[in-house]
Protein backbone atom coordinates (compact mmCIF):
# COMPACT_ATOMS: atom_id res chain seq x y z
CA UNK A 1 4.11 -6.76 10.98
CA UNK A 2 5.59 -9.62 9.23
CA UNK A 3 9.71 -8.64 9.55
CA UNK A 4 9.36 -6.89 13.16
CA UNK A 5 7.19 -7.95 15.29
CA UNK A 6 2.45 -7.32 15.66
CA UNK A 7 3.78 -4.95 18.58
CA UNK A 8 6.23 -2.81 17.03
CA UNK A 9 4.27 -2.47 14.12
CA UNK A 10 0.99 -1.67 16.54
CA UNK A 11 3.36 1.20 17.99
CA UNK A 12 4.02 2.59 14.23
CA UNK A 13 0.39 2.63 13.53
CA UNK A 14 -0.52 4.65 16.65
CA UNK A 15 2.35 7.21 15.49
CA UNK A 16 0.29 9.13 12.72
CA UNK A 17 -3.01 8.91 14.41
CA UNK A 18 -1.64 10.85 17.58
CA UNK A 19 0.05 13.41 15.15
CA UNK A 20 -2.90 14.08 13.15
CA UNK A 21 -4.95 14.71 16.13
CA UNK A 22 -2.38 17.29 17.26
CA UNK A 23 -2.45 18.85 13.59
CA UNK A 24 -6.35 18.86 14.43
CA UNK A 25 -5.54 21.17 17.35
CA UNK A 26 -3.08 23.11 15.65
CA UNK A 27 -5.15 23.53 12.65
CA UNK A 28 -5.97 26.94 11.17
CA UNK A 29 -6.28 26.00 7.56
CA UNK A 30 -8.48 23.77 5.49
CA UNK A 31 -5.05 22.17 4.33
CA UNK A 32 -4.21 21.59 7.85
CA UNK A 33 -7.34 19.48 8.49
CA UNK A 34 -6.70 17.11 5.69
CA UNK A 35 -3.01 16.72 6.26
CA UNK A 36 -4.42 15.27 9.45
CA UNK A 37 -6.63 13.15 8.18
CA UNK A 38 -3.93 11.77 5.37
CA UNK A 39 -2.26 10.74 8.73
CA UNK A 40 -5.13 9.43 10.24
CA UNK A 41 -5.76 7.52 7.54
CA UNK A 42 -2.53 5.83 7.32
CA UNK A 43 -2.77 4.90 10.92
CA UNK A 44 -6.56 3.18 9.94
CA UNK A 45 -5.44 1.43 7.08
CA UNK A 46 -2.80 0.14 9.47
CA UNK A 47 -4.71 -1.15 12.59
CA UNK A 48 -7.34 -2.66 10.17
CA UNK A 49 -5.24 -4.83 9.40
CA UNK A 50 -3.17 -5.36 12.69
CA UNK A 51 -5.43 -5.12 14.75
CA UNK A 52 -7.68 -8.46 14.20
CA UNK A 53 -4.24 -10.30 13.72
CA UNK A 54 -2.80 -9.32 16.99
CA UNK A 55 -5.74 -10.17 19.18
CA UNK A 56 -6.25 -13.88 16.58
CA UNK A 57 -3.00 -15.08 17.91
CA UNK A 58 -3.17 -13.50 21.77
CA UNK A 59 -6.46 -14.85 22.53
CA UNK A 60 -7.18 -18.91 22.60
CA UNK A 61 -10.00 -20.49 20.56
CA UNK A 62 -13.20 -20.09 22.96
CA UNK A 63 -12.55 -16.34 23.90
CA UNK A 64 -10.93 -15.01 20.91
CA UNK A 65 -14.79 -14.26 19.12
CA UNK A 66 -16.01 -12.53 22.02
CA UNK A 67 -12.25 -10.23 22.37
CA UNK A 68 -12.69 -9.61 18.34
CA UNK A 69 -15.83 -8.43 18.92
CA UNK A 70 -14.35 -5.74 21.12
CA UNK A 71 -13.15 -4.49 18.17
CA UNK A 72 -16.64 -3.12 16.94
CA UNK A 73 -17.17 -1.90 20.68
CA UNK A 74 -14.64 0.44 20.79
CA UNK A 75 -15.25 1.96 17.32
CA UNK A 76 -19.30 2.15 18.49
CA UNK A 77 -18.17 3.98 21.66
CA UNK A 78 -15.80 6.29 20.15
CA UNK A 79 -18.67 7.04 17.45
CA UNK A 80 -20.83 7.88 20.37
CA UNK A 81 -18.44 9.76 22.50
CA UNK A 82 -17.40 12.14 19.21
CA UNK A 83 -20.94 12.71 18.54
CA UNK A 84 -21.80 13.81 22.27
CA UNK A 85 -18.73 15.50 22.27
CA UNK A 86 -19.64 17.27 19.40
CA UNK A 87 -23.23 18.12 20.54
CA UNK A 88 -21.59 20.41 22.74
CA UNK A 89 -18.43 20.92 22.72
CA UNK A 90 -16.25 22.92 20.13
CA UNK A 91 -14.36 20.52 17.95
CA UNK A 92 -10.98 21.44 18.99
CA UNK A 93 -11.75 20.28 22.44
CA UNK A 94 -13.32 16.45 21.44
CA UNK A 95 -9.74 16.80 19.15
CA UNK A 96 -8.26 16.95 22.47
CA UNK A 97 -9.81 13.94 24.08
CA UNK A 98 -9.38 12.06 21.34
CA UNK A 99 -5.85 12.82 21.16
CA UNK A 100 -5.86 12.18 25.20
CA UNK A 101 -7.45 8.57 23.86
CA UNK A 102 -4.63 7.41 21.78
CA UNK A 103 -1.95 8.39 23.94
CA UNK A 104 -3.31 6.21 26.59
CA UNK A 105 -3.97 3.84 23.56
CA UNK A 106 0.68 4.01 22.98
CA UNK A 107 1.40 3.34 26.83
CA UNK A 108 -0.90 -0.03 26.87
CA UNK A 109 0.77 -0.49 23.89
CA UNK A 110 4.13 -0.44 24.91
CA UNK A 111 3.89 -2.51 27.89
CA UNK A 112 1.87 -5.36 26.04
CA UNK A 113 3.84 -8.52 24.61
CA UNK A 114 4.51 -9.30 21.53
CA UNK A 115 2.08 -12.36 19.92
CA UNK A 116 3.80 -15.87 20.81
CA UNK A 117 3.26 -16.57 17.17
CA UNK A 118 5.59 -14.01 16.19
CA UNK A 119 8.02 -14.89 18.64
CA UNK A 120 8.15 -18.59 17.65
CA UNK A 121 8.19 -17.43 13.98
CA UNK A 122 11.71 -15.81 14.84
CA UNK A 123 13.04 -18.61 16.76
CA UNK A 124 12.53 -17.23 20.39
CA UNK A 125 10.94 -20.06 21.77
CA UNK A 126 11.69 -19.26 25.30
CA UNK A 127 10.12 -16.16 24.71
CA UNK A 128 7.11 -17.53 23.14
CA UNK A 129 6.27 -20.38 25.50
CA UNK A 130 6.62 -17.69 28.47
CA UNK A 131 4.21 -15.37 26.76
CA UNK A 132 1.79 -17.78 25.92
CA UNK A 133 1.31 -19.01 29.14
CA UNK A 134 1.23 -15.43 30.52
CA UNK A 135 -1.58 -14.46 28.18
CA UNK A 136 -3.72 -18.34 28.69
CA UNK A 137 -2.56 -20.04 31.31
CA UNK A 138 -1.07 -23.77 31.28
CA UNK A 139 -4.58 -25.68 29.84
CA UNK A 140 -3.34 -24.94 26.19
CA UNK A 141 0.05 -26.66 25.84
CA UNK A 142 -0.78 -28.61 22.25
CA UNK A 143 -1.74 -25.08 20.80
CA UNK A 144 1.61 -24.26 21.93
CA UNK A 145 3.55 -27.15 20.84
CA UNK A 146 1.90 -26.83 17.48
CA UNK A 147 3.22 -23.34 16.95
CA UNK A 148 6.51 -24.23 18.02
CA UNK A 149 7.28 -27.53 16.29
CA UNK A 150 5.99 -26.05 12.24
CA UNK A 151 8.05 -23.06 13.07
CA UNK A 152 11.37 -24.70 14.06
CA UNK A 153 11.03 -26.92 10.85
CA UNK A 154 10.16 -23.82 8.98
CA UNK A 155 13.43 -21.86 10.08
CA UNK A 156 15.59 -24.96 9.82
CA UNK A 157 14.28 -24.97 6.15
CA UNK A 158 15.04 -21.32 5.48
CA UNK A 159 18.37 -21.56 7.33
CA UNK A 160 19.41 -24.28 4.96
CA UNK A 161 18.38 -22.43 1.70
CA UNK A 162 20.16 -19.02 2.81
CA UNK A 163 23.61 -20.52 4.46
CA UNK A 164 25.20 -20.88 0.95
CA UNK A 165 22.45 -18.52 -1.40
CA UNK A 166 23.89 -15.67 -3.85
CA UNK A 167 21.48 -12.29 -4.33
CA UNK A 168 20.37 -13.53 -7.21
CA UNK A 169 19.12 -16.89 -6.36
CA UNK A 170 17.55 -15.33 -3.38
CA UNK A 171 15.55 -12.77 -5.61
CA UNK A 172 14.88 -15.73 -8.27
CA UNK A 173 13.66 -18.11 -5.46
CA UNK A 174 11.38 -15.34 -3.81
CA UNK A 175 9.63 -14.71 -7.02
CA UNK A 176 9.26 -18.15 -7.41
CA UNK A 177 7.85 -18.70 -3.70
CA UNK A 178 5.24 -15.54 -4.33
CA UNK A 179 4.22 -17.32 -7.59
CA UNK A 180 3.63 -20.84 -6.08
CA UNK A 181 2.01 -18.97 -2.82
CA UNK A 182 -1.31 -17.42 -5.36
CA UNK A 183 -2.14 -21.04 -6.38
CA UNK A 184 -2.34 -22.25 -2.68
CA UNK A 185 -5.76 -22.76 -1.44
CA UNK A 186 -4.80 -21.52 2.04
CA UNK A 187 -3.39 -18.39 0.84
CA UNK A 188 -6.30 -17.67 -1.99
CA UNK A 189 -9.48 -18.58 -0.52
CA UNK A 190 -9.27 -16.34 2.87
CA UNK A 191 -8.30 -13.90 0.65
CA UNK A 192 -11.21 -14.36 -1.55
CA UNK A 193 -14.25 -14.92 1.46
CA UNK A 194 -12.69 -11.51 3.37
CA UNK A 195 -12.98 -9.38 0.14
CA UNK A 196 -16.80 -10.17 0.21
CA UNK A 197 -16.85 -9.78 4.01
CA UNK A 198 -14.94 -6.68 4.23
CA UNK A 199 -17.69 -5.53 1.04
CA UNK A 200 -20.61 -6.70 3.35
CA UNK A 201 -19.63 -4.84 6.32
CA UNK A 202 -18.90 -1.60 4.83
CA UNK A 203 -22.04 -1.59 2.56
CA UNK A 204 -24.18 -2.43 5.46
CA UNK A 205 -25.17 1.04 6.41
CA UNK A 206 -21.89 1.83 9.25
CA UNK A 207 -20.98 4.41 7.46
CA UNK A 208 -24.46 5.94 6.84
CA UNK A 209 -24.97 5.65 10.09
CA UNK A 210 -22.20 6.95 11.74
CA UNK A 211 -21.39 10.22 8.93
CA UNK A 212 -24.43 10.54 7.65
CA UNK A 213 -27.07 10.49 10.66
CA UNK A 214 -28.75 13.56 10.31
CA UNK A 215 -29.75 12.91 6.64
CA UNK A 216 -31.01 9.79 7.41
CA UNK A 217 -33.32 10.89 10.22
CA UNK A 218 -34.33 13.71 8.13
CA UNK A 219 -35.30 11.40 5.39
CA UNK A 220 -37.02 9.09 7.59
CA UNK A 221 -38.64 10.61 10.70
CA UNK A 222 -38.75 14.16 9.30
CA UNK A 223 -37.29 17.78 10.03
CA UNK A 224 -39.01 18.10 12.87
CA UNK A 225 -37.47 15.68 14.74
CA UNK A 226 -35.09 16.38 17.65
CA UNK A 227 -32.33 14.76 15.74
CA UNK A 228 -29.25 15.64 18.17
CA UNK A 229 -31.45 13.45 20.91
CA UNK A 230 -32.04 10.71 18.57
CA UNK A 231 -28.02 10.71 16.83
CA UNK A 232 -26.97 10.21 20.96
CA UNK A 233 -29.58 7.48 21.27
CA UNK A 234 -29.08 5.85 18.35
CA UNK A 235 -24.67 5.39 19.67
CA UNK A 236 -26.21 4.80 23.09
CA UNK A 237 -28.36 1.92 21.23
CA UNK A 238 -25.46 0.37 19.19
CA UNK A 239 -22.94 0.20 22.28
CA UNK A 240 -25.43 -1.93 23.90
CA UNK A 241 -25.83 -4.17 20.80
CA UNK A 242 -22.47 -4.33 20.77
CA UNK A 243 -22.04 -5.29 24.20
CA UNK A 244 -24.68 -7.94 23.62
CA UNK A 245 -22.89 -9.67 20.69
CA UNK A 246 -19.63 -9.58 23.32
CA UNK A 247 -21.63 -12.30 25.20
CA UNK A 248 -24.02 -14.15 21.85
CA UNK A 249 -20.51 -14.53 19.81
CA UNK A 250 -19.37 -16.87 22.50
CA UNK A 251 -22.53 -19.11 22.55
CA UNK A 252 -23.87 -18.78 18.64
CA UNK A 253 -21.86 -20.36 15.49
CA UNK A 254 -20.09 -17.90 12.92
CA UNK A 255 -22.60 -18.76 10.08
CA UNK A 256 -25.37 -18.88 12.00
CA UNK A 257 -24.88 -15.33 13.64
CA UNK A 258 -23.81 -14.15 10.08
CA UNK A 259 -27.01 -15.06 8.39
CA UNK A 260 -29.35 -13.81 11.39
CA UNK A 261 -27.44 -10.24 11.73
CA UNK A 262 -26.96 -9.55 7.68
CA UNK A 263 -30.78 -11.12 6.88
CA UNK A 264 -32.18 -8.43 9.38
CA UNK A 265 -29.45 -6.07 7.82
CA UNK A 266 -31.59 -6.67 4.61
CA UNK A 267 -34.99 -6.13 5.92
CA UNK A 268 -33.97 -3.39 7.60
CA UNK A 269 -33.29 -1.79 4.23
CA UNK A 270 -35.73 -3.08 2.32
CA UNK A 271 -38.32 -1.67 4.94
CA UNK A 272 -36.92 1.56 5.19
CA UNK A 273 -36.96 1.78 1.39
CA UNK A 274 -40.80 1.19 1.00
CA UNK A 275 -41.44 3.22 3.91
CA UNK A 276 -39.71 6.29 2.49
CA UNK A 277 -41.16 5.39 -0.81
CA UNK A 278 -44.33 5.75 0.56
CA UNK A 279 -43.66 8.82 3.07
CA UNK A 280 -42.50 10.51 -0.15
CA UNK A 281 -45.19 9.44 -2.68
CA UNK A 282 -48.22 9.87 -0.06
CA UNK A 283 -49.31 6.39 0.16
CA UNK A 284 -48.75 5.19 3.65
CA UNK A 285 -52.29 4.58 5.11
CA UNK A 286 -51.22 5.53 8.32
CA UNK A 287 -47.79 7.42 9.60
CA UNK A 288 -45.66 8.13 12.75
CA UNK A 289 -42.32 9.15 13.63
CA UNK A 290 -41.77 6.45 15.74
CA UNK A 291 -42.02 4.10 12.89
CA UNK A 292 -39.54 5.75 11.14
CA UNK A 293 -37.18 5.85 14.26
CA UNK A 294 -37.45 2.31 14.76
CA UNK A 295 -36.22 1.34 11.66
CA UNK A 296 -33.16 2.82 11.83
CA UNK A 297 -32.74 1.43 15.43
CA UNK A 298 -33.39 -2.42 13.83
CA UNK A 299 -30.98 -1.24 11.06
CA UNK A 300 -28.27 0.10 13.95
CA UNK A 301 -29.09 -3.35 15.95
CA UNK A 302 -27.95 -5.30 12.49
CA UNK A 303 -24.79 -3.75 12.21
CA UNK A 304 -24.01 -3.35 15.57
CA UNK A 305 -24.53 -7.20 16.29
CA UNK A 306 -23.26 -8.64 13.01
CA UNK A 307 -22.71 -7.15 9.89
CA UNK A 308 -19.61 -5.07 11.92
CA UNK A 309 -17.62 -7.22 14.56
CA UNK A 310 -18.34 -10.35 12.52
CA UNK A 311 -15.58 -8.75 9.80
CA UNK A 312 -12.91 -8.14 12.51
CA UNK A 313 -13.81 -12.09 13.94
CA UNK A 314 -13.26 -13.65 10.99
CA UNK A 315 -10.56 -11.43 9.61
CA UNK A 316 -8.71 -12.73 12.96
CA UNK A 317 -9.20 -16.43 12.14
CA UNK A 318 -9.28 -17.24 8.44
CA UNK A 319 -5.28 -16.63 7.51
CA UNK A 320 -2.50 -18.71 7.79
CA UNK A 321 0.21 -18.08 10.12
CA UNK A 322 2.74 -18.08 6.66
CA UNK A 323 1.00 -15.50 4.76
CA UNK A 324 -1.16 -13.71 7.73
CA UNK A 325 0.44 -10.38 6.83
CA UNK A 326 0.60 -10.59 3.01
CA UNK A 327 -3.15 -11.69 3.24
CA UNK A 328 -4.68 -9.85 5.64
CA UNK A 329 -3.13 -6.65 3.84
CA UNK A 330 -4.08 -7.24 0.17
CA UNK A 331 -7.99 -8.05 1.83
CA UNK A 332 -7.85 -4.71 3.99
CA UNK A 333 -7.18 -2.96 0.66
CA UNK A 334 -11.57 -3.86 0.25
CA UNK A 335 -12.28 -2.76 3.43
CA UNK A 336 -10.62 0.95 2.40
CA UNK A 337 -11.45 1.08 -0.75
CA UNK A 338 -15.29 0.25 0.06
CA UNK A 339 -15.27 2.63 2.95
CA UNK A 340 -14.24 5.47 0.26
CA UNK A 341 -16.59 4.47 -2.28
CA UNK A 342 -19.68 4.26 0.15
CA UNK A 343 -18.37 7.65 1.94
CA UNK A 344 -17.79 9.51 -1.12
CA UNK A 345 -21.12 8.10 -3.33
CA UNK A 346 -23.86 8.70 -0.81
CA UNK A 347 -24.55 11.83 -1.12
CA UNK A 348 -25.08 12.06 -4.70
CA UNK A 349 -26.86 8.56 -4.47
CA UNK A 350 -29.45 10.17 -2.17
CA UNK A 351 -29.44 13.26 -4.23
CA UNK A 352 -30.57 11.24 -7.63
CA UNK A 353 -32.07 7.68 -6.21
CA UNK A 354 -33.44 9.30 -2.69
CA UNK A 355 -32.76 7.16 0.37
CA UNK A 356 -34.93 4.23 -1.15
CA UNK A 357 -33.19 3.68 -4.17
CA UNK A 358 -29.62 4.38 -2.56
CA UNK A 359 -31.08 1.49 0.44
CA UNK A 360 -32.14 -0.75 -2.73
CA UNK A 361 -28.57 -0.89 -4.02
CA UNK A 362 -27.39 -1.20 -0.68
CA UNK A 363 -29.86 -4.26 -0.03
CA UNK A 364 -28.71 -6.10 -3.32
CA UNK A 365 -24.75 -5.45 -2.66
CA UNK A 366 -25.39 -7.09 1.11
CA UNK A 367 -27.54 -10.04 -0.29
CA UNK A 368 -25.40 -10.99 -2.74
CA UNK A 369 -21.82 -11.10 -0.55
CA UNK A 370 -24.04 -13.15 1.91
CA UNK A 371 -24.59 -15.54 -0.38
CA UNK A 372 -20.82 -16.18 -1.26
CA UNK A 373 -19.80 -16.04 2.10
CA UNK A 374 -22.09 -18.98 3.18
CA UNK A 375 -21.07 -21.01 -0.10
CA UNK A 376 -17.54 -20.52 1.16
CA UNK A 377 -17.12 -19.94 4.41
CA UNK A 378 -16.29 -22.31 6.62
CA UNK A 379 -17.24 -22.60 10.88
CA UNK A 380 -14.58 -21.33 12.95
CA UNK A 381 -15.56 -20.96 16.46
CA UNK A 382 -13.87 -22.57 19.32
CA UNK A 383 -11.24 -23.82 16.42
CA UNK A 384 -7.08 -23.14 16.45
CA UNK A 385 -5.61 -21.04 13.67
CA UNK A 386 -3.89 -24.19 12.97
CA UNK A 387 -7.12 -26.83 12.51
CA UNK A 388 -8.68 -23.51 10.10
CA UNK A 389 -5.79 -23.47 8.14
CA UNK A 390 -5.60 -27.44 7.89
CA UNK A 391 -9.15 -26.89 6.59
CA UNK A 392 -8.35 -24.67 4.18
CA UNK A 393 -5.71 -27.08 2.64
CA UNK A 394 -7.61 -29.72 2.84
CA UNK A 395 -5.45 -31.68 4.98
CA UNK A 396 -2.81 -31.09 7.60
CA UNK A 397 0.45 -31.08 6.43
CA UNK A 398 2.96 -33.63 7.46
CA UNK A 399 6.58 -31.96 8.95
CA UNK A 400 8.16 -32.81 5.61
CA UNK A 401 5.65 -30.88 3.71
CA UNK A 402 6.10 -28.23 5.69
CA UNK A 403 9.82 -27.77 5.42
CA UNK A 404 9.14 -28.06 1.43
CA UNK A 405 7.27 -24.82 1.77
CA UNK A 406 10.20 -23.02 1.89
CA UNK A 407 13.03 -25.85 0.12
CA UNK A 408 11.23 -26.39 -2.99
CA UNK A 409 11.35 -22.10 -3.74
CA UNK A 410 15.37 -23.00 -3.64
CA UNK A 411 16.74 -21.74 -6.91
CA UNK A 412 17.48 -25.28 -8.05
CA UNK A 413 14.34 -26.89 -7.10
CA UNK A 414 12.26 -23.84 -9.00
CA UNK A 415 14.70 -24.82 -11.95
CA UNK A 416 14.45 -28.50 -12.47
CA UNK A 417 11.85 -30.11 -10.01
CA UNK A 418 8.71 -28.25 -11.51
CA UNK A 419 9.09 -30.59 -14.46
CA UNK A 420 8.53 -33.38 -11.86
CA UNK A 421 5.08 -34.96 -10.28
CA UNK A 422 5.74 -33.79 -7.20
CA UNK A 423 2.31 -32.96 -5.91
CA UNK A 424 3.48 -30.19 -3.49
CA UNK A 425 4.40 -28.43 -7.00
């Protein structure tokens, strides 16, 4: 992402996933089937990352919330169309149409641009300035000029370092830029607010929801429900929340929409825990499916609305231009590793806790990233990448501060300028 390009790397991620669905097809082992999902879980671990980068820098401040939120959209209507597919269909042919899916996926692929960003990063203004205007129009020229102005005195920097540079000095000064990048606030912090808001959204209930449907409604409405009906109604149910938050993200503050979504992502749980409780222990005084069905709906509406796009929003705004790729990859390595653990521990959660303890745990895991996101967060709607970087920092930095960022990793600068009060070092 970083060395060629948001696009080319987009195209590389799309690779394994269109494989792996073809292994799907051509499956007639166990062995087979998780070969393709090793694939297809490259090509995730990929796009998580990519993907709220990519549309960060193509979309300008006041639509880019709404185009993130897309993100969620898609992944709530291919949860729905697998599990009507799968309702009745055999699963070789949804393996088909979701194959068809990501094939279309590569061809919009290859005739998109890459980010302006990227291209002003490697010194093809032209080619940035024409892109940019393509994908916003003419009313953002200072967004533009921004970009273009801290990247030429970025590369002028580099260019000055390299020219004359032996192997060794570069490999000395690199380990002394990765060193001096940890300590920056603008690096760290992102890092350090998406690990708790890649936590939050996976511990939410998604995954319960989407793998784990039929266990839930058993739980909570009962065995005799028709749960096929209710697993369609309850995707139908979170494409329109999704499609709602589309429109709400553009009008309602980060925060704001944070605390709202995750607080009802709590109650949610919290209410389905006592009422399970109760359903299990015989104390409700009076009982109805419908009750049961509704909470999960309220629990789908959380996540749906919040406590899933808000993730892939802010995961699109927090990093700096510098380290986007370094950063947005180490903080994708919590949105994995969380899916796994929440995947892999339900079932044996529910088996010894039940669905109210499990919920409990969830509850107290969501509360408490909630509470260091809004100590650290800060706003970022209708803002540039730039003015949320700034913020991070804690001030902009002037044009000589930003050609230090790559002179002062020089070799001889690392050596005998660290001893100095430079407050850049």
């Amino acid at each position: 992402m970083a060395n060629y390009g948001r696009r080319t790397a987009n195209l590389v991620s799309i690779a394994p996933m269109l494989v792996g669905w073809f292994c799907v097809l051509a499956a007639g082992s166990v062995e087979m089937l998780l070969a393709a999902r090793v694939l297809q879980g490259m090509s995730m671990g990929m796009s998580s990352s990519l993907g709220p980068v990519l549309i960060g820098e193509y979309a300008s401040p006041k639509n880019r919330g709404a185009f993130l939120t897309l993100i969620s959209l898609c992944i709530a209507s291919g949860v729905l169309i697998v599990h009507t597919m799968g309702s009745f269909m055999t699963w070789q042919h949804t393996a088909l149409v979701c194959a068809i899916i990501v094939f279309i996926d590569l061809l919009i692929v290859i005739y998109s641009p890459e980010t302006p960003s990227w291209l002003a990063d490697q010194g093809r203004y032209d080619e940035s300035k024409k892109v940019f205007r393509w994908l916003r129009g003419d009313g953002e020229e200072e967004e533009l000029q921004a970009i273009i102005e801290t990247s030429m005195i970025v590369r002028e920097s580099k260019a000055e370092i390299s020219s004359s540079e032996s192997f060794i000095n570069k490999v000395k000064r690199n380990t002394a830029y990765f060193r001096m990048t940890v300590t920056k606030k603008e690096f760290y912090k992102p890092i350090f607010i998406m690990m708790h808001i890649y936590t939050l959204g996976q511990w939410s209930g998604a995954n319960i929801l989407a793998a784990y449907t039929i266990t839930v409604f058993n739980n909570v409405v009962g065995p005799g429900a028709n749960v096929a009906l209710l697993v369609i109604s309850l995707g139908v149910q979170r494409i329109i929340s999704n499609t709602v938050a589309v429109f709400v993200i553009k009008k309602v503050k980060r925060r704001t929409m944070l605390l709202g979504t995750v607080a009802i992502n709590i109650f949610a749980y919290l209410s389905t825990a006592a009422y399970t409780y109760g359903k299990a222990h015989n104390m409700l005084p009076f009982d109805h499916p419908m009750l049961g069905i509704l909470l999960v709906h309220i629990h789908m509406f959380s996540i749906a609305t919040g406590t899933v796009p808000l993730p892939f929003i802010i995961a699109g705004e927090l990093f700096p231009l510098q380290y986007r790729s370094l950063a947005g990859g180490i903080s994708v390595l919590f949105l994995s590793g969380n899916l796994f653990i929440t995947m892999k521990t339900m079932p044996q959660m529910f088996a010894t806790l039940g669905l109210y303890g499990a919920y409990c745990i969830y509850a107290g895991v969501v509360g408490y990233c909630l509470v260091i996101a809004w100590m650290f967060l800060p706003e970022t709607k209708d803002r540039t990448l730039q003015d949320i970087e700034d913020e991070f920092r804690g001030r902009p930095l002037s044009p000589e501060e930003v050609k230090s960022v790559q002179s002062l990793t020089s070799l001889k600068l690392y050596n005998t300028d660290r001893r100095c009060s430079n407050p850049v070092l």
